[in-house]
PDB file of N, CA and C in Angstrom:
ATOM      1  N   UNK A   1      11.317 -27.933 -49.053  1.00  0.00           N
ATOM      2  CA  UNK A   1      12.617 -27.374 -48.787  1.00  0.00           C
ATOM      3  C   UNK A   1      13.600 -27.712 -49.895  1.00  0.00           C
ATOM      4  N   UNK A   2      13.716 -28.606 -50.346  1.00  0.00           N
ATOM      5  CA  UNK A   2      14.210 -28.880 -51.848  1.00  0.00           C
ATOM      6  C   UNK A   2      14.324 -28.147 -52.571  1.00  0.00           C
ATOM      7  N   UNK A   3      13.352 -27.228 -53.009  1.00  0.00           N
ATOM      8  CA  UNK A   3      13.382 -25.808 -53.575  1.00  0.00           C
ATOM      9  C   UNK A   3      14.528 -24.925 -53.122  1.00  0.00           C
ATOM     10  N   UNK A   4      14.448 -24.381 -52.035  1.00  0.00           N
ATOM     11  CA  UNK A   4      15.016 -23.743 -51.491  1.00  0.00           C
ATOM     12  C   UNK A   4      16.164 -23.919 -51.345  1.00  0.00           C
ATOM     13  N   UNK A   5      16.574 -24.891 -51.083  1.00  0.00           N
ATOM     14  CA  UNK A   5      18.113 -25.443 -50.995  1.00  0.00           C
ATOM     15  C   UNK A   5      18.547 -26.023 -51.860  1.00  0.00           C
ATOM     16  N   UNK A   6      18.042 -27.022 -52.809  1.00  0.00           N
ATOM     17  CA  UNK A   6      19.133 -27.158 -54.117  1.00  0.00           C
ATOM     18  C   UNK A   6      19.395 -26.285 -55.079  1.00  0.00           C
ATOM     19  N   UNK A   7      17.844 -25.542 -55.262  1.00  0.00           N
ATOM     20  CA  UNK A   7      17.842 -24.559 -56.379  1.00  0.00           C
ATOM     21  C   UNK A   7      18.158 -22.694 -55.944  1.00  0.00           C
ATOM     22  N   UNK A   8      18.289 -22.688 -54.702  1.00  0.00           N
ATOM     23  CA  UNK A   8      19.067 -21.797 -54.532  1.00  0.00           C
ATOM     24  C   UNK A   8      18.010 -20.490 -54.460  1.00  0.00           C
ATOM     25  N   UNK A   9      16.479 -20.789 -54.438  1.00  0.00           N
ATOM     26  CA  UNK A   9      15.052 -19.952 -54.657  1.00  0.00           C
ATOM     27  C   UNK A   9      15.185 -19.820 -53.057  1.00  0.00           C
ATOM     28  N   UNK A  10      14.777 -18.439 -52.660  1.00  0.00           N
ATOM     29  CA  UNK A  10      14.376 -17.876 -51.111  1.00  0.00           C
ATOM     30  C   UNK A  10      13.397 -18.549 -50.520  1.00  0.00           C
ATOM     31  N   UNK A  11      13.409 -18.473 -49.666  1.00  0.00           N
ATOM     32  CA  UNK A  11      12.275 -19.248 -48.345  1.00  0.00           C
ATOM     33  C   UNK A  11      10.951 -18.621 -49.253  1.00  0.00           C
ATOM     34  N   UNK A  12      10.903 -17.403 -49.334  1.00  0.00           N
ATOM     35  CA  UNK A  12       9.130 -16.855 -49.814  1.00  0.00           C
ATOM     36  C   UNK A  12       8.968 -17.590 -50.996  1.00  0.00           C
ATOM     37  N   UNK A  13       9.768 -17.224 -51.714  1.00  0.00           N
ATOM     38  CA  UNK A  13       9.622 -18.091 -53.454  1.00  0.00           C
ATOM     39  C   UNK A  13       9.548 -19.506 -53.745  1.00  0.00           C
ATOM     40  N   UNK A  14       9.899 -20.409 -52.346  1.00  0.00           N
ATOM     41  CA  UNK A  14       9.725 -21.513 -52.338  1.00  0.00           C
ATOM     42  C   UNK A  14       8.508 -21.874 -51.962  1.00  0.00           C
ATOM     43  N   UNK A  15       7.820 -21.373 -50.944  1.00  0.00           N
ATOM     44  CA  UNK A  15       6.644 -21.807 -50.502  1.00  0.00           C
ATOM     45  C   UNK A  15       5.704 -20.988 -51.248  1.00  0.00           C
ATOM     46  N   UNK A  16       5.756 -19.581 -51.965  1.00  0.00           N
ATOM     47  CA  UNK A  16       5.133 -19.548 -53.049  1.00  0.00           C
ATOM     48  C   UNK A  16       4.513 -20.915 -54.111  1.00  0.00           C
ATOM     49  N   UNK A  17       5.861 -21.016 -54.503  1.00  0.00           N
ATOM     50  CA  UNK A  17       5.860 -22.093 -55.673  1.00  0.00           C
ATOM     51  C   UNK A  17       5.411 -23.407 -55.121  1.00  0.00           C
ATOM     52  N   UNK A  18       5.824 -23.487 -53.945  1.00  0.00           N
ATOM     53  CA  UNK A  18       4.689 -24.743 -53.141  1.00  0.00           C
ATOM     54  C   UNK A  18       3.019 -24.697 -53.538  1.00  0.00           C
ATOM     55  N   UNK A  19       2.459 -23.413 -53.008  1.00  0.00           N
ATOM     56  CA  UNK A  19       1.351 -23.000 -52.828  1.00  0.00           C
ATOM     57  C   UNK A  19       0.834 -23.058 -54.383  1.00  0.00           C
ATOM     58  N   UNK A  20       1.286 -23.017 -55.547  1.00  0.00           N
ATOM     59  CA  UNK A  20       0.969 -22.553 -56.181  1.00  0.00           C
ATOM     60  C   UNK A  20       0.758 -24.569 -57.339  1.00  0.00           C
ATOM     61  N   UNK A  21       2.230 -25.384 -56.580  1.00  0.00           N
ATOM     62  CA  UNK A  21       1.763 -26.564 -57.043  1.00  0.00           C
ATOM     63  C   UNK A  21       0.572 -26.741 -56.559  1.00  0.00           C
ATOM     64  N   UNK A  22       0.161 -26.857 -55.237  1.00  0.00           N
ATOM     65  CA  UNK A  22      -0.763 -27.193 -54.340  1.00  0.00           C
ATOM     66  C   UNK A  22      -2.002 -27.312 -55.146  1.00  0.00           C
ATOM     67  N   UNK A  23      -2.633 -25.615 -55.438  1.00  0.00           N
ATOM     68  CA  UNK A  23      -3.569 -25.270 -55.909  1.00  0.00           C
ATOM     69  C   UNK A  23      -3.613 -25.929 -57.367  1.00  0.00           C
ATOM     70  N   UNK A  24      -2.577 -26.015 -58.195  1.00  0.00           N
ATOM     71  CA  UNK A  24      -2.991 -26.860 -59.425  1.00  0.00           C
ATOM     72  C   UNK A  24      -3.340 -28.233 -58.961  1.00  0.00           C
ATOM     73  N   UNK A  25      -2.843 -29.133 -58.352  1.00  0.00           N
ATOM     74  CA  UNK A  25      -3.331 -29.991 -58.236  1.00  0.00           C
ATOM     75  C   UNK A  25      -4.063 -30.406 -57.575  1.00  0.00           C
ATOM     76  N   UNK A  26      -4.727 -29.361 -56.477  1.00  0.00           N
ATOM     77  CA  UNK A  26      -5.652 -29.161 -55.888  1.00  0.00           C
ATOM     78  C   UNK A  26      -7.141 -29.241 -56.848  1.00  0.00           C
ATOM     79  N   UNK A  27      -6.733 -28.657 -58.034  1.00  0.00           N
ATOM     80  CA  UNK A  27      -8.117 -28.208 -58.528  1.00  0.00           C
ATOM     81  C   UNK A  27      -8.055 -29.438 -59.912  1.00  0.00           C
ATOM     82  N   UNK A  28      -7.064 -29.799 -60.169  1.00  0.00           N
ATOM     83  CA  UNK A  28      -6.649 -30.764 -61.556  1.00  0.00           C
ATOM     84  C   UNK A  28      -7.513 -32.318 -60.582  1.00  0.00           C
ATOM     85  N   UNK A  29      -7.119 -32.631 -59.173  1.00  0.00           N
ATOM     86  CA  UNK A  29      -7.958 -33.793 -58.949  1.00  0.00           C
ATOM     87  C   UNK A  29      -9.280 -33.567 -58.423  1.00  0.00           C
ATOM     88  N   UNK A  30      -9.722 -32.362 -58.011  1.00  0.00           N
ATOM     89  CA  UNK A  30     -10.782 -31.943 -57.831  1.00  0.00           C
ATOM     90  C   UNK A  30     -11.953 -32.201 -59.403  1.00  0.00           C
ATOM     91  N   UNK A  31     -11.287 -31.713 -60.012  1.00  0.00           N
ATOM     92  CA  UNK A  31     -12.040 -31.973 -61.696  1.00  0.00           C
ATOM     93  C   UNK A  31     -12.022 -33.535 -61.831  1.00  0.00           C
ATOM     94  N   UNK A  32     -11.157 -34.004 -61.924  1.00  0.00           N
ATOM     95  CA  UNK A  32     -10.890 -35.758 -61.942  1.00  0.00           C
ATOM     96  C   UNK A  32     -11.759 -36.183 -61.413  1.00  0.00           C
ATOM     97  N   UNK A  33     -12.475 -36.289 -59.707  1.00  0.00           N
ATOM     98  CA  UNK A  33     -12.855 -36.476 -58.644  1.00  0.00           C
ATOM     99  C   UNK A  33     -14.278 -36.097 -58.759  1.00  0.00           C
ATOM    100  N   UNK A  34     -15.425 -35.952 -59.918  1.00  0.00           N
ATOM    101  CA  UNK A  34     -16.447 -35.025 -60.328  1.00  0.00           C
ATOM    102  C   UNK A  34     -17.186 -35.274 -58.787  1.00  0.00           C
ATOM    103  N   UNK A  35     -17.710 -35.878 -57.992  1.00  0.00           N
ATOM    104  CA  UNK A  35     -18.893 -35.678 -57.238  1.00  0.00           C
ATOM    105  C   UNK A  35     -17.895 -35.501 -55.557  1.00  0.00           C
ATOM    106  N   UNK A  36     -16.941 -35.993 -55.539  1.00  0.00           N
ATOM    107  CA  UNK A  36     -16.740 -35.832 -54.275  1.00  0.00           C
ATOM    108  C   UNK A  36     -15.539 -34.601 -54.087  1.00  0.00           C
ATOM    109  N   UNK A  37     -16.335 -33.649 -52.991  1.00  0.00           N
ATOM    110  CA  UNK A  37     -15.873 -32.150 -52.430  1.00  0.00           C
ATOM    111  C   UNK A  37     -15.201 -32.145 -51.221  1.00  0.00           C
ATOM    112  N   UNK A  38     -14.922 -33.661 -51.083  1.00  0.00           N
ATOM    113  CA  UNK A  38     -14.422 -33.250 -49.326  1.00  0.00           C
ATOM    114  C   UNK A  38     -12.673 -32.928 -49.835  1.00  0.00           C
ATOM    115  N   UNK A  39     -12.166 -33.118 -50.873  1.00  0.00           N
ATOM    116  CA  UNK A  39     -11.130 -33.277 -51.449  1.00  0.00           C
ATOM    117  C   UNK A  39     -10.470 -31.557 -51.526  1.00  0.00           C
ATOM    118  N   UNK A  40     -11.377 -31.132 -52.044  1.00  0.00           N
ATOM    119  CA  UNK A  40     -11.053 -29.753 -52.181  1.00  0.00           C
ATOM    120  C   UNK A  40     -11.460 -28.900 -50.724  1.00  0.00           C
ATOM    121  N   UNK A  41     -12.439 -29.202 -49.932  1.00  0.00           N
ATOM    122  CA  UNK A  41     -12.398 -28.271 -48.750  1.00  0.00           C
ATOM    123  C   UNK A  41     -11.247 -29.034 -48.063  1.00  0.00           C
ATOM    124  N   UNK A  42     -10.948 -29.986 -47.819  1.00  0.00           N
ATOM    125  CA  UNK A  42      -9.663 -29.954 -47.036  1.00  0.00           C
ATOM    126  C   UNK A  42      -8.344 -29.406 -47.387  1.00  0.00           C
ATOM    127  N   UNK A  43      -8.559 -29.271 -48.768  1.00  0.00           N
ATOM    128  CA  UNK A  43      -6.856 -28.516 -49.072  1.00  0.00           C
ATOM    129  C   UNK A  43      -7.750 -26.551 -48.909  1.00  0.00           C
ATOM    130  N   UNK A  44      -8.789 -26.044 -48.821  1.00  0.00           N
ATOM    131  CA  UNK A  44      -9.234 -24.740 -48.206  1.00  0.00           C
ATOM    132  C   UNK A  44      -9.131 -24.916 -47.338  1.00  0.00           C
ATOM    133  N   UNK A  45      -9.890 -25.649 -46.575  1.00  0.00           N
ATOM    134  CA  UNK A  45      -9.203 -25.340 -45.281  1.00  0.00           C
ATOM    135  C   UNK A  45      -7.999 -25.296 -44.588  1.00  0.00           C
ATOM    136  N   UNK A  46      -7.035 -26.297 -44.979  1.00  0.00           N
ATOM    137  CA  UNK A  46      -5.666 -26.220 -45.086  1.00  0.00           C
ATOM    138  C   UNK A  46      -4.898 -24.925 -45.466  1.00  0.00           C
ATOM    139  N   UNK A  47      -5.244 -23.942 -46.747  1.00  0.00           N
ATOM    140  CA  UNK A  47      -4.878 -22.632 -47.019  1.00  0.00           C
ATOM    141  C   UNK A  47      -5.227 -21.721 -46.172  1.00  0.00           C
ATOM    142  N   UNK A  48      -6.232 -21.749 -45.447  1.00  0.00           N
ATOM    143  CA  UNK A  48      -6.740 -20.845 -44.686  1.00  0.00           C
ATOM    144  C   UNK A  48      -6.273 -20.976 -43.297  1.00  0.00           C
ATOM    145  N   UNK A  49      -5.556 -21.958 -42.757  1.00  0.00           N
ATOM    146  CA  UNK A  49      -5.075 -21.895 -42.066  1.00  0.00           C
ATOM    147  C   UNK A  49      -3.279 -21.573 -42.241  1.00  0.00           C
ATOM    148  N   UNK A  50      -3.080 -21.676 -43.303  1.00  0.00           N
ATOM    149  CA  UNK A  50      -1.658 -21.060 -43.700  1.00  0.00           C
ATOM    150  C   UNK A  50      -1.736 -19.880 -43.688  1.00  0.00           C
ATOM    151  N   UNK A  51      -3.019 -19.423 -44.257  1.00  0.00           N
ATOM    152  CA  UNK A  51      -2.864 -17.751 -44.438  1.00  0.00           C
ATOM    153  C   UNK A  51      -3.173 -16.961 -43.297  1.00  0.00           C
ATOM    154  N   UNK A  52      -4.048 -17.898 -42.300  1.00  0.00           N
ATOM    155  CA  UNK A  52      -4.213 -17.090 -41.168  1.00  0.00           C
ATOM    156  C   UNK A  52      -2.589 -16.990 -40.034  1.00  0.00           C
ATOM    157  N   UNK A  53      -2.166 -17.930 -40.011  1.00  0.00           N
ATOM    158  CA  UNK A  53      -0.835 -18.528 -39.682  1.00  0.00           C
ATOM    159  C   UNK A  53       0.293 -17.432 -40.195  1.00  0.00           C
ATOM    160  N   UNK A  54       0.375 -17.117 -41.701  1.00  0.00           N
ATOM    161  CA  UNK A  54       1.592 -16.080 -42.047  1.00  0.00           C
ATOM    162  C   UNK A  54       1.245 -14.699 -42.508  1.00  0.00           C
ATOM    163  N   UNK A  55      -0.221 -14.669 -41.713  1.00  0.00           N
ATOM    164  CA  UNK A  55      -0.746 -13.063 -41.907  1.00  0.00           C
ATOM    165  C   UNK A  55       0.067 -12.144 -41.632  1.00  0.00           C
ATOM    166  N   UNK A  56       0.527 -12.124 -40.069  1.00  0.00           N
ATOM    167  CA  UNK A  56       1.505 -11.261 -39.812  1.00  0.00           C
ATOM    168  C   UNK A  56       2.825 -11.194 -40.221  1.00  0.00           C
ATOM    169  N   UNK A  57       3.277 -12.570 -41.034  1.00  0.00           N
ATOM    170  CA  UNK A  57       4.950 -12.174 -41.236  1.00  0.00           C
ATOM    171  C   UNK A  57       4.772 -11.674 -42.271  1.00  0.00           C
ATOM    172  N   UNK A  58       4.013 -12.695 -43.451  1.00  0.00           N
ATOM    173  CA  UNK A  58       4.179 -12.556 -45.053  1.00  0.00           C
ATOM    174  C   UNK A  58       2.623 -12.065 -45.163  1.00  0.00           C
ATOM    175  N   UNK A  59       2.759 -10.934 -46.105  1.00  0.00           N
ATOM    176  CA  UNK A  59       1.616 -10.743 -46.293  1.00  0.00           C
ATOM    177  C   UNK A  59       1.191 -10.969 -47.718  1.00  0.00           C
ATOM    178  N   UNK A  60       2.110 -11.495 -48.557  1.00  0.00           N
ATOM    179  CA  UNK A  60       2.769 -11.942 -49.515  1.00  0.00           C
ATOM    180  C   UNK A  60       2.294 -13.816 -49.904  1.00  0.00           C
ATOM    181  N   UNK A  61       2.682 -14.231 -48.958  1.00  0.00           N
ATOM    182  CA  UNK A  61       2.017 -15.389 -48.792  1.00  0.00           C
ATOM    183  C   UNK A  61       0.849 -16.058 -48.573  1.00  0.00           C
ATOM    184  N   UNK A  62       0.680 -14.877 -47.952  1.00  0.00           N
ATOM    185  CA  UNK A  62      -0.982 -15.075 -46.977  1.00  0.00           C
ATOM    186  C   UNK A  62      -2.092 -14.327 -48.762  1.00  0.00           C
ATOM    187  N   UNK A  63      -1.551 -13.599 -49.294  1.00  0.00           N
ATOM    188  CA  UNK A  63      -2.294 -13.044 -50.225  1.00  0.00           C
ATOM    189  C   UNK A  63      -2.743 -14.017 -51.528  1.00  0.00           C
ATOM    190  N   UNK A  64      -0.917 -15.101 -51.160  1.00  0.00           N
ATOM    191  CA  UNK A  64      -1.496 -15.918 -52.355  1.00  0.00           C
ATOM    192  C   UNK A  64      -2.076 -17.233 -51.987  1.00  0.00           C
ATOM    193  N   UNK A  65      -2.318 -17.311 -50.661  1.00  0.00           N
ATOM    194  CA  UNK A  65      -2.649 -18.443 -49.611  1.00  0.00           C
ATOM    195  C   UNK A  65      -4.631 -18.070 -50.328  1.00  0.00           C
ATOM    196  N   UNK A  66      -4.790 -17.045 -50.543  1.00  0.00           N
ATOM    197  CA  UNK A  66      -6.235 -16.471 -50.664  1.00  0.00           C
ATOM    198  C   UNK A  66      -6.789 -16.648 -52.241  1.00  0.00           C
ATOM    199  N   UNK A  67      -5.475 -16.526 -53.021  1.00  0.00           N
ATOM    200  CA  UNK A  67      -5.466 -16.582 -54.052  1.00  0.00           C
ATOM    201  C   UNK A  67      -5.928 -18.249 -54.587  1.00  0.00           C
ATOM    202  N   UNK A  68      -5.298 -18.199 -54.358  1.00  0.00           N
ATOM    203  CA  UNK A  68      -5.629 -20.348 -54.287  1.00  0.00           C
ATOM    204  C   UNK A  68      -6.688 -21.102 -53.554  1.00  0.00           C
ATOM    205  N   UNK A  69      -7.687 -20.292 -52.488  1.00  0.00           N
ATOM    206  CA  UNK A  69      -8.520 -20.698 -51.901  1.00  0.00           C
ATOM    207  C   UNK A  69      -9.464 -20.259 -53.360  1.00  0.00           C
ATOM    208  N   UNK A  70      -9.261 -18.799 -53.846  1.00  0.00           N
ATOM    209  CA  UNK A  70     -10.014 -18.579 -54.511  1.00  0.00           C
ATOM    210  C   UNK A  70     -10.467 -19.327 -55.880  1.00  0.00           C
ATOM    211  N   UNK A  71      -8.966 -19.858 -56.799  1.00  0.00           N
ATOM    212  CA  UNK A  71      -9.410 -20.545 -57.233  1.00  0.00           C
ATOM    213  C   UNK A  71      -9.895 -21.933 -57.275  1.00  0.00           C
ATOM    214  N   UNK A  72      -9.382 -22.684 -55.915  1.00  0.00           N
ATOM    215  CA  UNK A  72     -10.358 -24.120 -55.530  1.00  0.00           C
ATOM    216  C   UNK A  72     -11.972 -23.648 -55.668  1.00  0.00           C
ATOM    217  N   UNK A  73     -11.868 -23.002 -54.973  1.00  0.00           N
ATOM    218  CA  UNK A  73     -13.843 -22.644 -54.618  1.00  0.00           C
ATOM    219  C   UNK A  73     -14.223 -22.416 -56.575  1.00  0.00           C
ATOM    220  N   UNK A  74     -13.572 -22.001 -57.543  1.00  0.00           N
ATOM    221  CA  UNK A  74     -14.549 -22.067 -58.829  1.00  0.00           C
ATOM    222  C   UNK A  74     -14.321 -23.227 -59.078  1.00  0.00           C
ATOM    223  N   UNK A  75     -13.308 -23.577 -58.967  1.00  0.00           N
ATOM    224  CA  UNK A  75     -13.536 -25.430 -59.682  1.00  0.00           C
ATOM    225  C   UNK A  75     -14.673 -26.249 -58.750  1.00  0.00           C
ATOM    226  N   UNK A  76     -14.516 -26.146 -57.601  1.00  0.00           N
ATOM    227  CA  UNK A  76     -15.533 -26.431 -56.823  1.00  0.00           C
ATOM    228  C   UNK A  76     -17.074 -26.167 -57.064  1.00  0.00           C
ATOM    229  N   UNK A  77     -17.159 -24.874 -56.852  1.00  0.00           N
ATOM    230  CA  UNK A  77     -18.481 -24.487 -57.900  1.00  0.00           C
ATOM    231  C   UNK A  77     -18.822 -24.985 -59.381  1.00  0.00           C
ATOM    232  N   UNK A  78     -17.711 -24.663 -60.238  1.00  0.00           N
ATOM    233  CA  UNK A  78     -18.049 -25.268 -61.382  1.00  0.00           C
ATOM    234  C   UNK A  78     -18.404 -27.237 -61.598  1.00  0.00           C
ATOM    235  N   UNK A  79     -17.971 -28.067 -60.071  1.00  0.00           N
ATOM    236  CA  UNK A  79     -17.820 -29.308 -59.886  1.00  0.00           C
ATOM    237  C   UNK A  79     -19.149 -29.940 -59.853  1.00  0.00           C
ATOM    238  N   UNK A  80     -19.943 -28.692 -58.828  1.00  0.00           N
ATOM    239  CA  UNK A  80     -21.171 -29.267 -58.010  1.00  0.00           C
ATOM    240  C   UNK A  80     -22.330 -28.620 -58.936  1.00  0.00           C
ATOM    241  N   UNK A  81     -22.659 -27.400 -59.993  1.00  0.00           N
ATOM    242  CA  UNK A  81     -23.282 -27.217 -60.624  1.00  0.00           C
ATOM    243  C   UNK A  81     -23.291 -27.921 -62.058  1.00  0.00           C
TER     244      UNK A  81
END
């Protein structure tokens, strides 16, 4: 909420830009972290329940809620191969 209210960014553009730290550092300690995956399915599963959650308001959110699952799962893949 910090976003949103000091900097004066809309409710969507904030939790955008949430979602979007998330996933970098989602996937930046995922790489750090080489053998252990429980790290990264809990922040997927976590997205996937956001996106199932703001399917119906934002579809906007929910698109980039998918977007960010998508890229955990290659770092993920690229982790375990």
């Amino acid at each position: 909420m910090y976003v949103h209210f000091r900097l004066g960014v809309g409710l969507e553009r904030a939790v955008l830009i949430g979602l979007l730290v998330t996933a970098l550092l989602g996937a930046w300690g995922q790489l750090r972290m080489n053998g252990a995956i429980t790290f990264s399915l809990a922040i997927i599963w976590a997205m996937i329940g956001f996106a199932a959650t703001t399917a119906g308001t934002s579809i906007t959110i929910a698109t980039a809620c998918v977007l960010g699952i998508s890229a955990l799962a290659v770092v993920l893949v690229r982790v375990t191969t």
